[in-house]
PDB file of N, CA and C in Angstrom:
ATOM      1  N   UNK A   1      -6.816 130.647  91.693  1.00  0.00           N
ATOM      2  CA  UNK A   1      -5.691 130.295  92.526  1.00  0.00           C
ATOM      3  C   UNK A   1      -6.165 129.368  93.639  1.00  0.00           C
ATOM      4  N   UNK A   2      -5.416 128.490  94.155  1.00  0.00           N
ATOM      5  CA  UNK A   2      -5.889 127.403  94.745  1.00  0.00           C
ATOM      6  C   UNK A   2      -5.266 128.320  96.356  1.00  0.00           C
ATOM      7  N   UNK A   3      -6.533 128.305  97.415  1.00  0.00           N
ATOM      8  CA  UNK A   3      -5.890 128.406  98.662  1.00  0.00           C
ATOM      9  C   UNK A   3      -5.241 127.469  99.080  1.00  0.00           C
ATOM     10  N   UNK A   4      -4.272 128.066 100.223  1.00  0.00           N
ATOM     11  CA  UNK A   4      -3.206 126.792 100.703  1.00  0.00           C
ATOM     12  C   UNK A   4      -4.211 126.604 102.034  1.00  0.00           C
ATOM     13  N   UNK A   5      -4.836 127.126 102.714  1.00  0.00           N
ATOM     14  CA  UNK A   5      -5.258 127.101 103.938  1.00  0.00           C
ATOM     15  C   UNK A   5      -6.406 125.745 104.079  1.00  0.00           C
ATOM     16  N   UNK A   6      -6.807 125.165 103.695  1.00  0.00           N
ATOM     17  CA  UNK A   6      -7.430 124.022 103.643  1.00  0.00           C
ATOM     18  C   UNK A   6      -6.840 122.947 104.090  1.00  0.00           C
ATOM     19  N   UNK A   7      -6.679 122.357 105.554  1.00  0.00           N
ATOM     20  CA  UNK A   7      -5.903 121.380 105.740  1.00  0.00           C
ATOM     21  C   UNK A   7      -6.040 119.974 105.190  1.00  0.00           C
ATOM     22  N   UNK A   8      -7.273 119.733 105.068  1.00  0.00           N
ATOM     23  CA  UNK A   8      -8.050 118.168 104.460  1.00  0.00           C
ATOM     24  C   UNK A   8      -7.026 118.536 102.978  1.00  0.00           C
ATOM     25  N   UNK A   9      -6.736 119.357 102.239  1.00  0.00           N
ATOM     26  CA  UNK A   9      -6.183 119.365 100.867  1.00  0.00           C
ATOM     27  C   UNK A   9      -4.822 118.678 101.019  1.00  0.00           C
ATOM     28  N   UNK A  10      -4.427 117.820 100.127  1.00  0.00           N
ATOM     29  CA  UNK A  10      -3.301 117.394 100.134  1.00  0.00           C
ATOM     30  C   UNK A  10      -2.459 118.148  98.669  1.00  0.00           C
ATOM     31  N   UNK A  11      -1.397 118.046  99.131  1.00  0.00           N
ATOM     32  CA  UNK A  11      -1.049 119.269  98.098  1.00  0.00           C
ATOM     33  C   UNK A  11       0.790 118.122  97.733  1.00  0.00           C
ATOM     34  N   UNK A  12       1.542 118.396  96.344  1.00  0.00           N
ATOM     35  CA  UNK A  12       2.516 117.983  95.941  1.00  0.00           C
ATOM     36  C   UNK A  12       2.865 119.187  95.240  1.00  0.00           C
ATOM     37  N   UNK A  13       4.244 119.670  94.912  1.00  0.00           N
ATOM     38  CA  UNK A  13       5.018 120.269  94.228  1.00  0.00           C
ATOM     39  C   UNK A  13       6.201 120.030  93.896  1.00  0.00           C
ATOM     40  N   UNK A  14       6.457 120.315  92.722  1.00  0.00           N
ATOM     41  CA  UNK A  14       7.995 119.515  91.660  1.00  0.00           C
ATOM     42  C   UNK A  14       7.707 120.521  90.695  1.00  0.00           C
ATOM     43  N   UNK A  15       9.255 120.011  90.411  1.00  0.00           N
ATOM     44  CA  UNK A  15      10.071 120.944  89.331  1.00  0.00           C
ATOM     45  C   UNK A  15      10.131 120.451  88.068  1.00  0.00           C
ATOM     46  N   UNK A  16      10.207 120.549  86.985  1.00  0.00           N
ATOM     47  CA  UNK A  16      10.057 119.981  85.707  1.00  0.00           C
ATOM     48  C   UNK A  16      10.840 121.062  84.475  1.00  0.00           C
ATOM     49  N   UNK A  17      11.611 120.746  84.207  1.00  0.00           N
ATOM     50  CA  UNK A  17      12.154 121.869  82.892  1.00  0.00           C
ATOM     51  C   UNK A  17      12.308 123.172  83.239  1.00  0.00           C
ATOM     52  N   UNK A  18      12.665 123.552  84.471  1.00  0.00           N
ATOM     53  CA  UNK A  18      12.470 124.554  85.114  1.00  0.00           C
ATOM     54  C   UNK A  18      11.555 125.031  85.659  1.00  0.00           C
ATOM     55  N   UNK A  19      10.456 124.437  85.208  1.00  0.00           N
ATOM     56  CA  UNK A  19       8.860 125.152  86.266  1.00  0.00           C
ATOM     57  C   UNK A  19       8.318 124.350  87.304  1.00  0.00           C
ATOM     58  N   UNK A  20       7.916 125.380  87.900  1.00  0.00           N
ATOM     59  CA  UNK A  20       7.470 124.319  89.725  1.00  0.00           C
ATOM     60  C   UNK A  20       5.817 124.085  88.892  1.00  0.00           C
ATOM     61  N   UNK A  21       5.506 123.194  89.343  1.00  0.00           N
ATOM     62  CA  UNK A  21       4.092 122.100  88.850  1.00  0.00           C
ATOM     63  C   UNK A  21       3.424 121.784  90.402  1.00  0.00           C
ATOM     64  N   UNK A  22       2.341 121.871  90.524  1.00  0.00           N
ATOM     65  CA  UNK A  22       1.100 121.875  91.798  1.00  0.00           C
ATOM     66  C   UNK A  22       0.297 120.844  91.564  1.00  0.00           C
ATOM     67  N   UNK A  23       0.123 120.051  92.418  1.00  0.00           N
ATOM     68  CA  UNK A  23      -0.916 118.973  92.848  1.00  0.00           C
ATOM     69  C   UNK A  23      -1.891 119.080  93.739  1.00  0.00           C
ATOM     70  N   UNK A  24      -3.131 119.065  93.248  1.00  0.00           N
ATOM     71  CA  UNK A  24      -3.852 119.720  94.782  1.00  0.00           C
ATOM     72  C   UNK A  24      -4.925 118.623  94.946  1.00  0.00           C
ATOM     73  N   UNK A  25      -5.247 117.633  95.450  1.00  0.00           N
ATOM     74  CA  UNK A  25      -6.425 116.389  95.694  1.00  0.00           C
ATOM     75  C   UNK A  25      -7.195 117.540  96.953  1.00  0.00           C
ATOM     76  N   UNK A  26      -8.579 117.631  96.397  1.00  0.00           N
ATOM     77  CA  UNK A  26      -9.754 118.136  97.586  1.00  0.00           C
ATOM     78  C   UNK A  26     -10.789 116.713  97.365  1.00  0.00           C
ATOM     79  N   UNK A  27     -10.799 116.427  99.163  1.00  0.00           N
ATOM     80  CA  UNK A  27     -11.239 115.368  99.465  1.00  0.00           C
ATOM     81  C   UNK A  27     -12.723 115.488  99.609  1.00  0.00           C
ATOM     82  N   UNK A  28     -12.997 117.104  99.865  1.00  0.00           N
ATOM     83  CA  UNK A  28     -14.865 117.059  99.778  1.00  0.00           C
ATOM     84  C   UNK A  28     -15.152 116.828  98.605  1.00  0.00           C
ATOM     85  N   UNK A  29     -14.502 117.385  97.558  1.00  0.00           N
ATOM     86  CA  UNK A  29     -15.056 117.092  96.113  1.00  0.00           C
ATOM     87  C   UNK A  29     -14.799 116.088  95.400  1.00  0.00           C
ATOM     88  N   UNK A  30     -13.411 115.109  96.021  1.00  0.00           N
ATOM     89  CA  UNK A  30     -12.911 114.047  95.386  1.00  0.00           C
ATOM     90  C   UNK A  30     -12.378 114.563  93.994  1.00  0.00           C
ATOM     91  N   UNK A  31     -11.624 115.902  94.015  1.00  0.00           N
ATOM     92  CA  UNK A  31     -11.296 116.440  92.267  1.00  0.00           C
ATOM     93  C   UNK A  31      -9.840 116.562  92.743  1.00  0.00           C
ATOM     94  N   UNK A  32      -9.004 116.119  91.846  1.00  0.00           N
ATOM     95  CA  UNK A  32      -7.784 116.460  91.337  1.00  0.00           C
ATOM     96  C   UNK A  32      -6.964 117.094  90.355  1.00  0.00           C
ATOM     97  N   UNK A  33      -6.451 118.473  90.911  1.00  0.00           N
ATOM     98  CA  UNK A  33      -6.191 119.150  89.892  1.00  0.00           C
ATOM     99  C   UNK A  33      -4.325 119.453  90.011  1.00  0.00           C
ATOM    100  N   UNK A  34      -3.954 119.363  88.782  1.00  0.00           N
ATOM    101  CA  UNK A  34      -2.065 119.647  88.414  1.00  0.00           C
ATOM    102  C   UNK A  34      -2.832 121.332  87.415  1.00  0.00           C
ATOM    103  N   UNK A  35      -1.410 122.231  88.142  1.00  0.00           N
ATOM    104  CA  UNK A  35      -1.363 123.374  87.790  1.00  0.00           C
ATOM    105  C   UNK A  35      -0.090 123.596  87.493  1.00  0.00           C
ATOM    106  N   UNK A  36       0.580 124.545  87.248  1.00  0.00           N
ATOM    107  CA  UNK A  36       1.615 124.966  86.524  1.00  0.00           C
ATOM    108  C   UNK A  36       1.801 126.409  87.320  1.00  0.00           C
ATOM    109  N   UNK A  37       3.165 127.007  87.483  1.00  0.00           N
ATOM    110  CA  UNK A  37       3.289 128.150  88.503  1.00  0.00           C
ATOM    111  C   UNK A  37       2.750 129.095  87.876  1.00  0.00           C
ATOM    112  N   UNK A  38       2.093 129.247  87.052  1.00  0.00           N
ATOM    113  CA  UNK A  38       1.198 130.569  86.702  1.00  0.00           C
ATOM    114  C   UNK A  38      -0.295 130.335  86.481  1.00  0.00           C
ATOM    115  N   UNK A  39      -0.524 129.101  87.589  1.00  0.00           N
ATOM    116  CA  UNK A  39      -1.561 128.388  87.939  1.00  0.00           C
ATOM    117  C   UNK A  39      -2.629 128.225  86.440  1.00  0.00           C
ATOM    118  N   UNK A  40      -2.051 127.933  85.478  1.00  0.00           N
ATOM    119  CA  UNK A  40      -2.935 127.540  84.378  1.00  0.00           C
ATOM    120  C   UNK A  40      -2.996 125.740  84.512  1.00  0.00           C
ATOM    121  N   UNK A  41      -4.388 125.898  84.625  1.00  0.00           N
ATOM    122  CA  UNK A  41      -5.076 123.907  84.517  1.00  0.00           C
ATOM    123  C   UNK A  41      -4.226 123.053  83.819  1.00  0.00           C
ATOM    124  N   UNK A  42      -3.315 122.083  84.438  1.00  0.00           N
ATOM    125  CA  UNK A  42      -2.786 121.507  83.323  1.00  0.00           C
ATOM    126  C   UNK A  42      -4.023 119.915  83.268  1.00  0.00           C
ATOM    127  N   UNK A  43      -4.532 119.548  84.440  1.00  0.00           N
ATOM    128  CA  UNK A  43      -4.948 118.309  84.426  1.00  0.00           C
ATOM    129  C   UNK A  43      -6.022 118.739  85.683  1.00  0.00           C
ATOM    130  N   UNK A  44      -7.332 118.289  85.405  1.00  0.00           N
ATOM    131  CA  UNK A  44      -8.457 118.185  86.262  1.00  0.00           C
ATOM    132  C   UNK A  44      -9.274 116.973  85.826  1.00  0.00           C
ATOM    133  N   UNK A  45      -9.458 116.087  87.372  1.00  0.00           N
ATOM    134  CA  UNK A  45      -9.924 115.216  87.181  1.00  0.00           C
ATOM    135  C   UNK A  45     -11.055 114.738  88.541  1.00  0.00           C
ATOM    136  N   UNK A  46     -12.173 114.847  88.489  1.00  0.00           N
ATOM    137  CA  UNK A  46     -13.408 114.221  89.297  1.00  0.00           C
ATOM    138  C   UNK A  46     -13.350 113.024  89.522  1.00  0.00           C
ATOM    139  N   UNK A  47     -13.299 112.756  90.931  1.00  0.00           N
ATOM    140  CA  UNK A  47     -14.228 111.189  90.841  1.00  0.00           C
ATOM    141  C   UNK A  47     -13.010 110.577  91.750  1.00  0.00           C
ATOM    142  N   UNK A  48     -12.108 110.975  91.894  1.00  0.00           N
ATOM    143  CA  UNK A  48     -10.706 109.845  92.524  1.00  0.00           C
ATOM    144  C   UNK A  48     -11.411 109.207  93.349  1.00  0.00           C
ATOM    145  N   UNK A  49     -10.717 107.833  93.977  1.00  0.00           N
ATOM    146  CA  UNK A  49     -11.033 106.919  94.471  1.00  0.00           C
ATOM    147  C   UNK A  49      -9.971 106.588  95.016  1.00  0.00           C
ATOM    148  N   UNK A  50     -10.080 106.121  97.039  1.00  0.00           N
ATOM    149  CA  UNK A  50      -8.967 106.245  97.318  1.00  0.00           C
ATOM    150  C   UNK A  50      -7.524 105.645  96.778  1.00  0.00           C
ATOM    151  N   UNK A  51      -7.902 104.603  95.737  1.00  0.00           N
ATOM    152  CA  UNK A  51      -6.498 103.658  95.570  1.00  0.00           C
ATOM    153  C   UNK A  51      -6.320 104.224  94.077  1.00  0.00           C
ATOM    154  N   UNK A  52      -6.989 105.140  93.486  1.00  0.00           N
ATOM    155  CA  UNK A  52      -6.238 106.511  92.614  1.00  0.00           C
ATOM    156  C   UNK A  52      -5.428 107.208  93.025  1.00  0.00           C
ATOM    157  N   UNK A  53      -5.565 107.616  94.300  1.00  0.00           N
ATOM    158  CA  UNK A  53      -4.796 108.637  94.626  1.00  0.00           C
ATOM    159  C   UNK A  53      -3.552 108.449  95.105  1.00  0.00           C
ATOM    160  N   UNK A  54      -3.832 106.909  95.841  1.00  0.00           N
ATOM    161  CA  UNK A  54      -2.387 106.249  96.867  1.00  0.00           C
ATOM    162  C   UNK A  54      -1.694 106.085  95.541  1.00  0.00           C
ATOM    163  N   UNK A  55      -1.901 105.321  94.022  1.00  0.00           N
ATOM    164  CA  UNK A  55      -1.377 105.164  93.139  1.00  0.00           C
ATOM    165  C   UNK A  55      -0.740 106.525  92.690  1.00  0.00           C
ATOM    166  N   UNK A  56      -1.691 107.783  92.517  1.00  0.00           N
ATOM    167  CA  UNK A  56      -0.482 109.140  92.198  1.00  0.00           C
ATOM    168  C   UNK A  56       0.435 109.514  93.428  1.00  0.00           C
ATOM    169  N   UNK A  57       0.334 109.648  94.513  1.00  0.00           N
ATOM    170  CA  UNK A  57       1.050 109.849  95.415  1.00  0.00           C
ATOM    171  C   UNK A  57       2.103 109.533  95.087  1.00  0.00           C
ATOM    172  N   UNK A  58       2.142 107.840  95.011  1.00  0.00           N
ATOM    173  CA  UNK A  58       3.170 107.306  94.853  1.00  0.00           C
ATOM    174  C   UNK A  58       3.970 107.201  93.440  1.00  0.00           C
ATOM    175  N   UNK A  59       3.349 107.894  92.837  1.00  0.00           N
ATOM    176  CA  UNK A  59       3.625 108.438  91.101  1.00  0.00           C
ATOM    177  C   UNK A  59       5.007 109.757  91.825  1.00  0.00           C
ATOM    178  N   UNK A  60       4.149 110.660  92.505  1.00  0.00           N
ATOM    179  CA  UNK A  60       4.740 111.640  92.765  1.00  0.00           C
ATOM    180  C   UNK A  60       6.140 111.826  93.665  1.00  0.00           C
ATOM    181  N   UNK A  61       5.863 111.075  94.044  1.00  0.00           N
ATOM    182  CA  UNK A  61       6.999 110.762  95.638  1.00  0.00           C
ATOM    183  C   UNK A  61       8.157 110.459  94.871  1.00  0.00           C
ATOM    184  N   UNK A  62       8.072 109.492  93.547  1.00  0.00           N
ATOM    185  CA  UNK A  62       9.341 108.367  92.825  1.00  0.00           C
ATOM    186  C   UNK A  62       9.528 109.831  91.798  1.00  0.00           C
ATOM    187  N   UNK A  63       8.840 110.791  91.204  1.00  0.00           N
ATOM    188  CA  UNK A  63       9.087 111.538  90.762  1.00  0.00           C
ATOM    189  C   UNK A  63      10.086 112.979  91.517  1.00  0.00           C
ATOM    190  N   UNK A  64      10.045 112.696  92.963  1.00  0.00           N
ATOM    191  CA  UNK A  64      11.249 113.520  93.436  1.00  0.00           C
ATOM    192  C   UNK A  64       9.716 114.767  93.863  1.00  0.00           C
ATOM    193  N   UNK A  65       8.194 114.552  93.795  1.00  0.00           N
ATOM    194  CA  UNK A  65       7.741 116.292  93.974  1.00  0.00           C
ATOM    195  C   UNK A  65       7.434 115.723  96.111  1.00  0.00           C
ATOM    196  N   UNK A  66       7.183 116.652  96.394  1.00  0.00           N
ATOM    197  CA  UNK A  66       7.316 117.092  97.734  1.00  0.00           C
ATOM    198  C   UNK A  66       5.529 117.075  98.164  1.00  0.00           C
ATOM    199  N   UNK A  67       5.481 116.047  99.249  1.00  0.00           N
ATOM    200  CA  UNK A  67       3.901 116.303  99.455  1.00  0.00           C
ATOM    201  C   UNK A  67       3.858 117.404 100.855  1.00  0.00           C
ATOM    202  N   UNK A  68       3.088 117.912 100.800  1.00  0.00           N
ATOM    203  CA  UNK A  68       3.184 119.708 101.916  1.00  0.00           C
ATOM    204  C   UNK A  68       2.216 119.323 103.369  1.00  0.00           C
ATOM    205  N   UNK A  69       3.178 119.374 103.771  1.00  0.00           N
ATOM    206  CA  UNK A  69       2.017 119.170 105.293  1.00  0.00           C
ATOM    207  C   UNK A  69       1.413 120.611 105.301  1.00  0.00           C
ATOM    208  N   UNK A  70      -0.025 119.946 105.922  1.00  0.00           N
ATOM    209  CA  UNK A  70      -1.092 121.499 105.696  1.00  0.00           C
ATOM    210  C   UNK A  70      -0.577 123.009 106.806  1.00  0.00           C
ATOM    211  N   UNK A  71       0.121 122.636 107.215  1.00  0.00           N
ATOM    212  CA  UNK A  71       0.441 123.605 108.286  1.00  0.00           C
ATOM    213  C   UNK A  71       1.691 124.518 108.028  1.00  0.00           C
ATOM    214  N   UNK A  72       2.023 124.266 106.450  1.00  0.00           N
ATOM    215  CA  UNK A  72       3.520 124.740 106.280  1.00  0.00           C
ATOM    216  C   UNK A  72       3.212 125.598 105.059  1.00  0.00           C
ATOM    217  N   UNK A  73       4.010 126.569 104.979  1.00  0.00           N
ATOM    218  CA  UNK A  73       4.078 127.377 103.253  1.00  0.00           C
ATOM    219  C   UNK A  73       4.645 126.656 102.480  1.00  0.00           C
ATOM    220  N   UNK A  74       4.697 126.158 101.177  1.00  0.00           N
ATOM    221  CA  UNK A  74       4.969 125.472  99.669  1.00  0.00           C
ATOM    222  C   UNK A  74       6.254 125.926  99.588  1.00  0.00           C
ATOM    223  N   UNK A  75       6.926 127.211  99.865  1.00  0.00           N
ATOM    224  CA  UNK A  75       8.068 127.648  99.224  1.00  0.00           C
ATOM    225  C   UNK A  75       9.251 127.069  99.977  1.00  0.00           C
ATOM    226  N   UNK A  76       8.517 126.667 101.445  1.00  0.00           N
ATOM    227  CA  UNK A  76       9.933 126.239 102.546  1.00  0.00           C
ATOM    228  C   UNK A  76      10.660 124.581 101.696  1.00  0.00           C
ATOM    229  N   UNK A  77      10.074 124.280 101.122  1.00  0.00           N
ATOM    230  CA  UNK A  77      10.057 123.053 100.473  1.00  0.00           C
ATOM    231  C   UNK A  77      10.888 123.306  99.427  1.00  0.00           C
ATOM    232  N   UNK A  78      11.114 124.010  98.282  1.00  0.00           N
ATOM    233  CA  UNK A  78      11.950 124.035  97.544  1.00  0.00           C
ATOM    234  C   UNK A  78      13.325 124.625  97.793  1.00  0.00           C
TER     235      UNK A  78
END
C-alpha cells in the first residue's frame, strides 16, 4: 500500500469503468507507479525524467483524474 504521508509524492486519482485508479510519481526514486483500488500494480516504471512526467500529468489532468495536494486525504477529492 502506498503511504499518503510523503509530501515530495505527487499523487493523481480517476475513475475508469467504475474503479478509482492511483498515480503515485516518488521523486527520490524517480519510479512511477498506477494502481488500481485494491492497490494491485497496474503499471511501474523507473527512470522518469522530468519532461515524462510534465507529459503524464498532463495525460492525466485532460483525462478528468485529480492531482492531490500532499496535505489533503484522496477521498475529499472524489
Amino acid at each position: 500500500m502506498i503511504a499518503m504521508g510523503n509530501k515530495n509524492q505527487r499523487i493523481w486519482i480517476w475513475q475508469h469503468d467504475a474503479e478509482l485508479y492511483k498515480a503515485v510519481y516518488n521523486p527520490a526514486e524517480r519510479t512511477f507507479l498506477v494502481s488500481n483500488e485494491r492497490d494491485e500494480t497496474i503499471l511501474r516504471y523507473k527512470g522518469i525524467t522530468a519532461e515524462q512526467l510534465a507529459r503524464l500529468e498532463t495525460l492525466f489532468l485532460q483525462c478528468g483524474a485529480k492531482h492531490l495536494d500532499g496535505h489533503k486525504e484522496p477521498f475529499t477529492y472524489l
